[in-house]
Protein backbone atom coordinates (compact mmCIF):
# COMPACT_ATOMS: atom_id res chain seq x y z
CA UNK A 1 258.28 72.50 225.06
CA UNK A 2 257.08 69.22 225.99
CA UNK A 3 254.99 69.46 228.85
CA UNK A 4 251.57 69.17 227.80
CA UNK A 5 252.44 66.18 225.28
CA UNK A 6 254.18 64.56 228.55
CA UNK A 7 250.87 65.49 230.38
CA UNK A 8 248.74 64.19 227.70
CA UNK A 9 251.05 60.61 227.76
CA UNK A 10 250.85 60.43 231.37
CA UNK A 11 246.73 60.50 231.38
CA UNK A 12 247.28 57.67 228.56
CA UNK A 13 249.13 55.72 230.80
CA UNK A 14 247.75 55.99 234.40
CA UNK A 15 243.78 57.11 233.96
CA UNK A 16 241.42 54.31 233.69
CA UNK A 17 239.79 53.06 230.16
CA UNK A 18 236.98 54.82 230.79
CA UNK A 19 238.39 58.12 231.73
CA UNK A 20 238.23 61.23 229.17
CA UNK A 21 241.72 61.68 228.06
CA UNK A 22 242.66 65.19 226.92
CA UNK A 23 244.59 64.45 223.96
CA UNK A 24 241.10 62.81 223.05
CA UNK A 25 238.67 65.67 223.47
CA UNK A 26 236.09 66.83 220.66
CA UNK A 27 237.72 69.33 220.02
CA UNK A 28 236.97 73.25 220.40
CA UNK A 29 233.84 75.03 218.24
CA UNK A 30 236.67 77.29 217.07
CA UNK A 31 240.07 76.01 216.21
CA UNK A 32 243.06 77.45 218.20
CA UNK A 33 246.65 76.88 218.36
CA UNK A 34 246.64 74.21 221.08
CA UNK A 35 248.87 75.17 224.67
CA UNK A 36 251.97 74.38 225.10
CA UNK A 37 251.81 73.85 228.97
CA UNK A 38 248.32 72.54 229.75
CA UNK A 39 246.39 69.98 228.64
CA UNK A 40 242.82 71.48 226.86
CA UNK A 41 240.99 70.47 230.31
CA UNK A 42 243.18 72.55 232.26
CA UNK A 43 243.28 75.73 229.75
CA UNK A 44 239.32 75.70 229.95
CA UNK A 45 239.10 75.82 233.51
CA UNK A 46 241.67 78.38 233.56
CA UNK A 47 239.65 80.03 231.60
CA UNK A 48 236.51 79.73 233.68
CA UNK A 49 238.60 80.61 236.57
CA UNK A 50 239.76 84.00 235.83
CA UNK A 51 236.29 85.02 234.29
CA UNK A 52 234.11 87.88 235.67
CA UNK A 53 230.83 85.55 235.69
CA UNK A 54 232.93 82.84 238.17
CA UNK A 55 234.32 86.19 240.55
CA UNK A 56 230.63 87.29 240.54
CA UNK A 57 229.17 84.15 242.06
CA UNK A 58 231.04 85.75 245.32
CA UNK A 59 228.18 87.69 245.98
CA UNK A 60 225.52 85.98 244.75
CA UNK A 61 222.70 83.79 246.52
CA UNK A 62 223.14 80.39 247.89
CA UNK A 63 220.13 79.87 250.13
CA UNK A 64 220.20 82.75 252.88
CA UNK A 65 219.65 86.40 250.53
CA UNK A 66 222.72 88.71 251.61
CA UNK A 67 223.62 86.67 255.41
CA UNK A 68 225.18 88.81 257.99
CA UNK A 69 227.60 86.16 258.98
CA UNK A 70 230.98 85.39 257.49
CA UNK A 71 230.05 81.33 257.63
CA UNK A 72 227.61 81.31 254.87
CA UNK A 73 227.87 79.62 251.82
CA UNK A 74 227.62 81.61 248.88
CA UNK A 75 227.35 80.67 245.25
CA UNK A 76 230.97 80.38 245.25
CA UNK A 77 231.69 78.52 247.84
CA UNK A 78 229.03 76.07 246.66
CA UNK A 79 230.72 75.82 243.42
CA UNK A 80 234.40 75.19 245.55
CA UNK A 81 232.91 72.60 246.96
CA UNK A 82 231.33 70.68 244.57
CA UNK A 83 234.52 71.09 242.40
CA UNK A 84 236.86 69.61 245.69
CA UNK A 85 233.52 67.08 246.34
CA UNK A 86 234.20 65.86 242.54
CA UNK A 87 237.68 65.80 242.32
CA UNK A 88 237.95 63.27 245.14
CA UNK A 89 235.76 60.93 243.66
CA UNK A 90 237.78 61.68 239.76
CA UNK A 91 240.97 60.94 241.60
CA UNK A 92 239.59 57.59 243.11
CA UNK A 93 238.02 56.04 240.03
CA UNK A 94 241.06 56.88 237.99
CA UNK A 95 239.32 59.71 235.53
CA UNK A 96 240.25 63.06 234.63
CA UNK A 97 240.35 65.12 237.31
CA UNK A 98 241.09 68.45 235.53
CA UNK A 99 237.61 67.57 233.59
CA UNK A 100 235.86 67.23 236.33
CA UNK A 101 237.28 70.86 237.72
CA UNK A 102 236.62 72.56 234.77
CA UNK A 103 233.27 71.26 234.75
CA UNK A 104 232.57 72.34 238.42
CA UNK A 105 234.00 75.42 238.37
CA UNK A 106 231.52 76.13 235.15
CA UNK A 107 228.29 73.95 236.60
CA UNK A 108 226.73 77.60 237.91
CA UNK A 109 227.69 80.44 235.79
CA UNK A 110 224.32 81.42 234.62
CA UNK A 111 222.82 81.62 238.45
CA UNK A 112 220.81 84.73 239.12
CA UNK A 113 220.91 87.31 241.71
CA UNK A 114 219.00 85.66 244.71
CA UNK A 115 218.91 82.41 243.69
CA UNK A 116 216.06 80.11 242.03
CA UNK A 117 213.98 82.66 243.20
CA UNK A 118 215.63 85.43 240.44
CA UNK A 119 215.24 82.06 238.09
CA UNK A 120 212.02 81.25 238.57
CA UNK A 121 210.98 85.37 238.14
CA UNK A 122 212.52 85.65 234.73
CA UNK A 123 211.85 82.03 234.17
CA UNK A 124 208.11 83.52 233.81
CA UNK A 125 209.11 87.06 232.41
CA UNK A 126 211.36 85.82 229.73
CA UNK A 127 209.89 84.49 226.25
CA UNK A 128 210.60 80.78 225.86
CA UNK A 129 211.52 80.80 229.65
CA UNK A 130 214.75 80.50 231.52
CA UNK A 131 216.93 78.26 233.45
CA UNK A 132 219.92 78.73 234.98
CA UNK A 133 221.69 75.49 233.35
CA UNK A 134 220.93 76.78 229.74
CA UNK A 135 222.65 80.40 230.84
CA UNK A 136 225.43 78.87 232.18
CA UNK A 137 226.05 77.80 228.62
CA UNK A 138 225.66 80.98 227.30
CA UNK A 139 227.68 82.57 229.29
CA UNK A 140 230.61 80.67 228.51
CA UNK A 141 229.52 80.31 224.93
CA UNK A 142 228.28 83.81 223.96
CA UNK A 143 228.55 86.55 227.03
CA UNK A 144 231.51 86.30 228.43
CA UNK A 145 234.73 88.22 226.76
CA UNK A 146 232.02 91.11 225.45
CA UNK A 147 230.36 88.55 223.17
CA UNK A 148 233.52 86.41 221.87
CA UNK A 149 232.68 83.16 224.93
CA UNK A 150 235.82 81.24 226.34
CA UNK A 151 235.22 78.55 223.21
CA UNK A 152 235.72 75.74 225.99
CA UNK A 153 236.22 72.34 224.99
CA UNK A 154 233.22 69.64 223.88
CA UNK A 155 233.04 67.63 226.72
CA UNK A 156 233.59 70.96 229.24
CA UNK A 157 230.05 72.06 227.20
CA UNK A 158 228.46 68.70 227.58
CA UNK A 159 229.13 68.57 231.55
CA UNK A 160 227.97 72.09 232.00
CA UNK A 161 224.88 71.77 230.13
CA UNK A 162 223.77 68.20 231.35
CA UNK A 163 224.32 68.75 235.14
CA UNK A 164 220.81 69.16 236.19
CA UNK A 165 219.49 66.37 237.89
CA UNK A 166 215.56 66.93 237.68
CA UNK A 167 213.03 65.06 240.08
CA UNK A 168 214.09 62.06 239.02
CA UNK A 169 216.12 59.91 242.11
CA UNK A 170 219.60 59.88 240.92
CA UNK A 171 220.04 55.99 239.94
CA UNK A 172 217.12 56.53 237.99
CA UNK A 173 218.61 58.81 235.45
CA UNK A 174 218.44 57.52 232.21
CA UNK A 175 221.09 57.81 229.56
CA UNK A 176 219.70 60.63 227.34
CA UNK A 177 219.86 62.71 230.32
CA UNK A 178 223.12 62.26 231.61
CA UNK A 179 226.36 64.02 230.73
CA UNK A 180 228.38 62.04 227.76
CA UNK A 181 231.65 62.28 230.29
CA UNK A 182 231.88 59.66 233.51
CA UNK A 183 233.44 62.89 234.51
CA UNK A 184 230.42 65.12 233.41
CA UNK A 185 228.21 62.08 235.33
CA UNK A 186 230.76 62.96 238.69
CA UNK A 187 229.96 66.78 239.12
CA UNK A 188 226.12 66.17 238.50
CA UNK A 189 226.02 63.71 241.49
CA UNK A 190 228.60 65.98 243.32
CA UNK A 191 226.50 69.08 242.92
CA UNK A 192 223.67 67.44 244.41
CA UNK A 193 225.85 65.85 247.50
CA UNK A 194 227.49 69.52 248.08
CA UNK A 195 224.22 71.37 248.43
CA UNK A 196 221.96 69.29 250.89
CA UNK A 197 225.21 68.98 253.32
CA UNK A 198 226.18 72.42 253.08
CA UNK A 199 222.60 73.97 252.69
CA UNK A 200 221.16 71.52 256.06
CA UNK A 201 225.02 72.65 257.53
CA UNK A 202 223.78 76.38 257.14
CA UNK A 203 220.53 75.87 258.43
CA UNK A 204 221.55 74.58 261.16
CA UNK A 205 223.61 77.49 262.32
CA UNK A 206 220.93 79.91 261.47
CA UNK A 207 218.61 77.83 263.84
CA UNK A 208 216.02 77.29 261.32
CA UNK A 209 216.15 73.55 262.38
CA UNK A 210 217.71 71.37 264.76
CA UNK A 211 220.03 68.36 264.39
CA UNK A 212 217.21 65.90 266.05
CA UNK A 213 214.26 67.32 263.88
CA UNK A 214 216.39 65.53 260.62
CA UNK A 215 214.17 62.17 260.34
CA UNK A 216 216.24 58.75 262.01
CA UNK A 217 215.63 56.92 258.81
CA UNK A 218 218.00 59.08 256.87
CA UNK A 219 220.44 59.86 259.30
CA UNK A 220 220.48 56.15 259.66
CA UNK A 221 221.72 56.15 255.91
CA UNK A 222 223.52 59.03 256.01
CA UNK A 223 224.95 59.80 258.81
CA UNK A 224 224.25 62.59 261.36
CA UNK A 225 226.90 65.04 261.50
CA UNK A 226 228.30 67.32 258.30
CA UNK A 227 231.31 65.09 257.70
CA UNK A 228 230.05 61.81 258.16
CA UNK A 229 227.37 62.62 255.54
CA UNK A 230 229.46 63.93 252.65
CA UNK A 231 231.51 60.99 253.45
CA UNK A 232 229.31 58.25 253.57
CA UNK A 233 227.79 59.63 249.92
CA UNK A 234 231.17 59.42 248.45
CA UNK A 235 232.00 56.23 249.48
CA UNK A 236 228.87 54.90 248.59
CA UNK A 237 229.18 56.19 245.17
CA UNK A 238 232.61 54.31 245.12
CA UNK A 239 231.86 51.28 245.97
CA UNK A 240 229.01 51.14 243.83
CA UNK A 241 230.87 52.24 241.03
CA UNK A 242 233.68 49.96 241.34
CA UNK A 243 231.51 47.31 241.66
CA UNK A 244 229.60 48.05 238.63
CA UNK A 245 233.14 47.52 236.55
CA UNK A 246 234.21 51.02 236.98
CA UNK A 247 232.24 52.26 233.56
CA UNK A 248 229.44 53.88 235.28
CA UNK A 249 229.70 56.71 238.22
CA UNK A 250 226.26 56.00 240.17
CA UNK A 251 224.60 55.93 243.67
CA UNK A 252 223.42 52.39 245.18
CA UNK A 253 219.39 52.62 244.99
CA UNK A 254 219.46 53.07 248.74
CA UNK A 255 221.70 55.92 249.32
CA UNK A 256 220.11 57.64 246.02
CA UNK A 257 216.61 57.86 248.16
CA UNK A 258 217.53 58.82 251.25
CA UNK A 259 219.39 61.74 249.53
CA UNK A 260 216.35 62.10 247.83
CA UNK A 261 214.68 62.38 251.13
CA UNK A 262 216.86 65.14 252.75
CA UNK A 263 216.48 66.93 249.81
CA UNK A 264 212.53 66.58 249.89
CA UNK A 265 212.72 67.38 254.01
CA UNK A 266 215.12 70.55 253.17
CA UNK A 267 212.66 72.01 250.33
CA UNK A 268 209.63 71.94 253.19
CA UNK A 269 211.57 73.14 256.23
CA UNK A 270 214.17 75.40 254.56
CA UNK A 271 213.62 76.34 250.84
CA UNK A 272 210.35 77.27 251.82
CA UNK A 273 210.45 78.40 255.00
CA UNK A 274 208.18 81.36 255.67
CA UNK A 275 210.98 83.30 257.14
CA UNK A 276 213.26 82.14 253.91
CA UNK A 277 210.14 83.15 251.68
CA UNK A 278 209.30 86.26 252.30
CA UNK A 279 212.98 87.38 252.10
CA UNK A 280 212.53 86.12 248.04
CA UNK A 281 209.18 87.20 247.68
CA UNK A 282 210.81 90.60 247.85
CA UNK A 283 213.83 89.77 245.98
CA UNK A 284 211.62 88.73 243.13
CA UNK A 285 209.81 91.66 242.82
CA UNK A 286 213.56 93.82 242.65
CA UNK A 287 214.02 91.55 239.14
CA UNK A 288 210.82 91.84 238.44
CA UNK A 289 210.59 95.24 238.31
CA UNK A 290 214.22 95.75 236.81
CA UNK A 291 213.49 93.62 233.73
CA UNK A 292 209.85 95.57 232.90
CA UNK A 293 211.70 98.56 233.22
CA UNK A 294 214.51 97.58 230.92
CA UNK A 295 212.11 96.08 228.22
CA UNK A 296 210.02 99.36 228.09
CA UNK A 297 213.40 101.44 227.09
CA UNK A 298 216.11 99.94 224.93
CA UNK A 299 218.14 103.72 225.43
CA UNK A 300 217.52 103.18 229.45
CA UNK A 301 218.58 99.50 229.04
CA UNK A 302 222.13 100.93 227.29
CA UNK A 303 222.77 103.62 229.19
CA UNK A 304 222.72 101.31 232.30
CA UNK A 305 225.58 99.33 231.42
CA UNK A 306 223.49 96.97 229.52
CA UNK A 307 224.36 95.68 225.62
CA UNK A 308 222.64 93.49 222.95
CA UNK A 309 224.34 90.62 220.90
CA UNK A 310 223.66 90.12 217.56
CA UNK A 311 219.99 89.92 216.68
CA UNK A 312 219.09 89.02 220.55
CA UNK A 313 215.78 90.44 221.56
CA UNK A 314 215.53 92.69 224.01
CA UNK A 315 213.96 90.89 226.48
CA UNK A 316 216.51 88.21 225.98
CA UNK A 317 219.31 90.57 226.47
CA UNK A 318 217.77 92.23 229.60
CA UNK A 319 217.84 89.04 231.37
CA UNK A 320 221.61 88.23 230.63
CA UNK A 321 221.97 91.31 232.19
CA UNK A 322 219.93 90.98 235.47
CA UNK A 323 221.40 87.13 235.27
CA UNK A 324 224.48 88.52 235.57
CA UNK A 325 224.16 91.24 238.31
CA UNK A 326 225.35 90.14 241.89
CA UNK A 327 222.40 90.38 244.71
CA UNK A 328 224.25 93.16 246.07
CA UNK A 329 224.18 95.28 243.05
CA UNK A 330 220.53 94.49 242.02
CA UNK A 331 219.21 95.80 245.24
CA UNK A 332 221.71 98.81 244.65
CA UNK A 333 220.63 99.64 241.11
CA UNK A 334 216.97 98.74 242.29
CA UNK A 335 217.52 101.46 245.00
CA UNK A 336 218.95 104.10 242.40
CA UNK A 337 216.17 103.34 240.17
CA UNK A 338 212.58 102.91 242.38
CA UNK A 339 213.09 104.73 245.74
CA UNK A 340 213.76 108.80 246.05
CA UNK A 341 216.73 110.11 247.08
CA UNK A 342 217.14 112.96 250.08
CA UNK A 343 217.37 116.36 248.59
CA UNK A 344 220.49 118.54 248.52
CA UNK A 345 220.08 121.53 248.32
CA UNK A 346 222.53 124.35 247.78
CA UNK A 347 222.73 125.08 251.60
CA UNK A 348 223.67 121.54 252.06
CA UNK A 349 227.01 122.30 250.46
């Protein structure tokens, strides 16, 4: 069969110079027989696709811990739309758009239960800290498959692991930081887009702000409703990329800070909103208290589902295991663990 070598030609022929072409790529740490439907891109975020860390981020913590209503976002649906955010802008430069995907799909595997607020507990707990980026890696790398990793492709690594933006304003980055991929460079700006729309979008429903208490002088860069936002970001990232020459994927300097703005006014009157905080505050101490119990009994730390990789400490493994729990199941397993159960009797039977 022919299809992926007709794929492969295609991205030759119609992607710009600057674009990642499959038939290109790095290369895999481990050598496999290559596919003989789908290019490398698209096998890797296949691969992320059908993986139990990507089904998990269903239940785990976007900003609101465990919301009532059905019009949340979630981890997941974060992650959708960053991937759809970033595929529109692949499509309009001309670059690889299955890159991007795979890269998107990937960007937030290693995301605790509850949050940053699960990351910044075992962040503290964990020797030689934590961060979600870094476990992302290792989950596609080392946990996933019980221990064997997805062995994903170079440049799906590189995007994954570089997709942090910092506190640096985003035309600011410097090169050492950024991902080695235009299309790497894409998901990092369109994580960053995703999350203040969606995240301002959610507090607004949940009435923990209003739509006039968003400052004038970013709403006069941005726009004031949802759509208008995302779209004036993405077409400012066009147009400043096309006029550039097309060989870099950034933000103009103006657009950059007032994104930087939101995202300043949405830390102070929704990240750490006392009625957001004290929600975390107790989700922190469930991992907390999980990962000092699992360190003080290797047999418990088994017998709980949890396994060790290798010569991984045991602190290390415990927190690929919390890592990996949903928020659901950590404040099940915290339950079953710290707070006594009604007796049963024999007469109750």
């Amino acid at each position: 069969m022919k299809i992926r070598i007709n794929t492969e030609q295609r991205e030759k022929n119609t992607l710009s110079g600057y674009a990642c072409k499959s038939s290109e790529s790095r290369g895999r740490r481990q050598s496999e027989p290559a596919c003989e439907i789908r290019t490398c891109y698209q096998v890797d975020r296949d691969r992320i696709l059908h993986s139990k860390a990507f089904r998990r981020l269903k239940y785990k913590t976007q900003v609101f811990l465990s919301p009532e209503g059905d019009h949340y976002r979630t981890r997941l649906t974060h992650t959708l739309e960053v991937s759809q955010i970033a595929r529109t802008i692949s499509r309009a430069l001309a670059l690889n758009e299955d890159l991007v995907e795979a890269i998107a799909l990937g960007h937030d595997l290693g995301h605790t239960p509850f949050g940053h607020a699960g990351e910044k507990v075992l962040a503290k707990l964990v020797p030689g800290g934590f961060r979600h980026v870094t476990q992302s890696l290792r989950v596609v790398e080392r946990l996933e498959k019980d221990g064997a990793g997805l062995n994903l492709s170079a440049e799906v690594l590189d995007g994954i692991g570089r997709h942090s933006k910092g506190t640096v304003p985003l035309h600011e980055a410097s090169l050492d930081v950024l991902p080695k991929t235009l299309e790497g460079q894409i998901v990092r700006i369109a994580d960053i887009i995703a999350y203040v729309n969606h995240d301002l979008d959610d507090a607004l429903r949940g009435g923990m702000v209003r739509q006039q208490d968003i400052p004038a002088e970013i709403c006069a860069v941005t726009g004031a409703e949802h759509a208008s936002r995302i779209n004036a970001m993405v077409k400012d990232l066009l147009e400043t990329s096309i006029a550039a020459g097309g060989g870099v994927v950034r933000l103009s300097a103006t657009m950059s800070e007032a994104i930087g703005a939101l995202r300043k006014w949405l830390s102070e009157h929704v990240y750490h909103a006392v009625s957001v905080n004290q929600e975390f505050l107790k989700a922190a101490r469930i991992i907390e208290e999980l990962f000092n119990y699992y360190v003080g009994d290797d047999c418990l730390f088994e017998e709980h589902g949890g396994s060790r990789l290798g010569d991984d400490s045991l602190e290390v493994s415990v927190a690929d295991f919390i890592a990996g729990m949903t928020d659901r199941y950590a404040i099940k397993l915290y339950h079953e663990l710290f707070l006594p159960r009604p007796w049963k009797g024999l007469d109750a039977l």
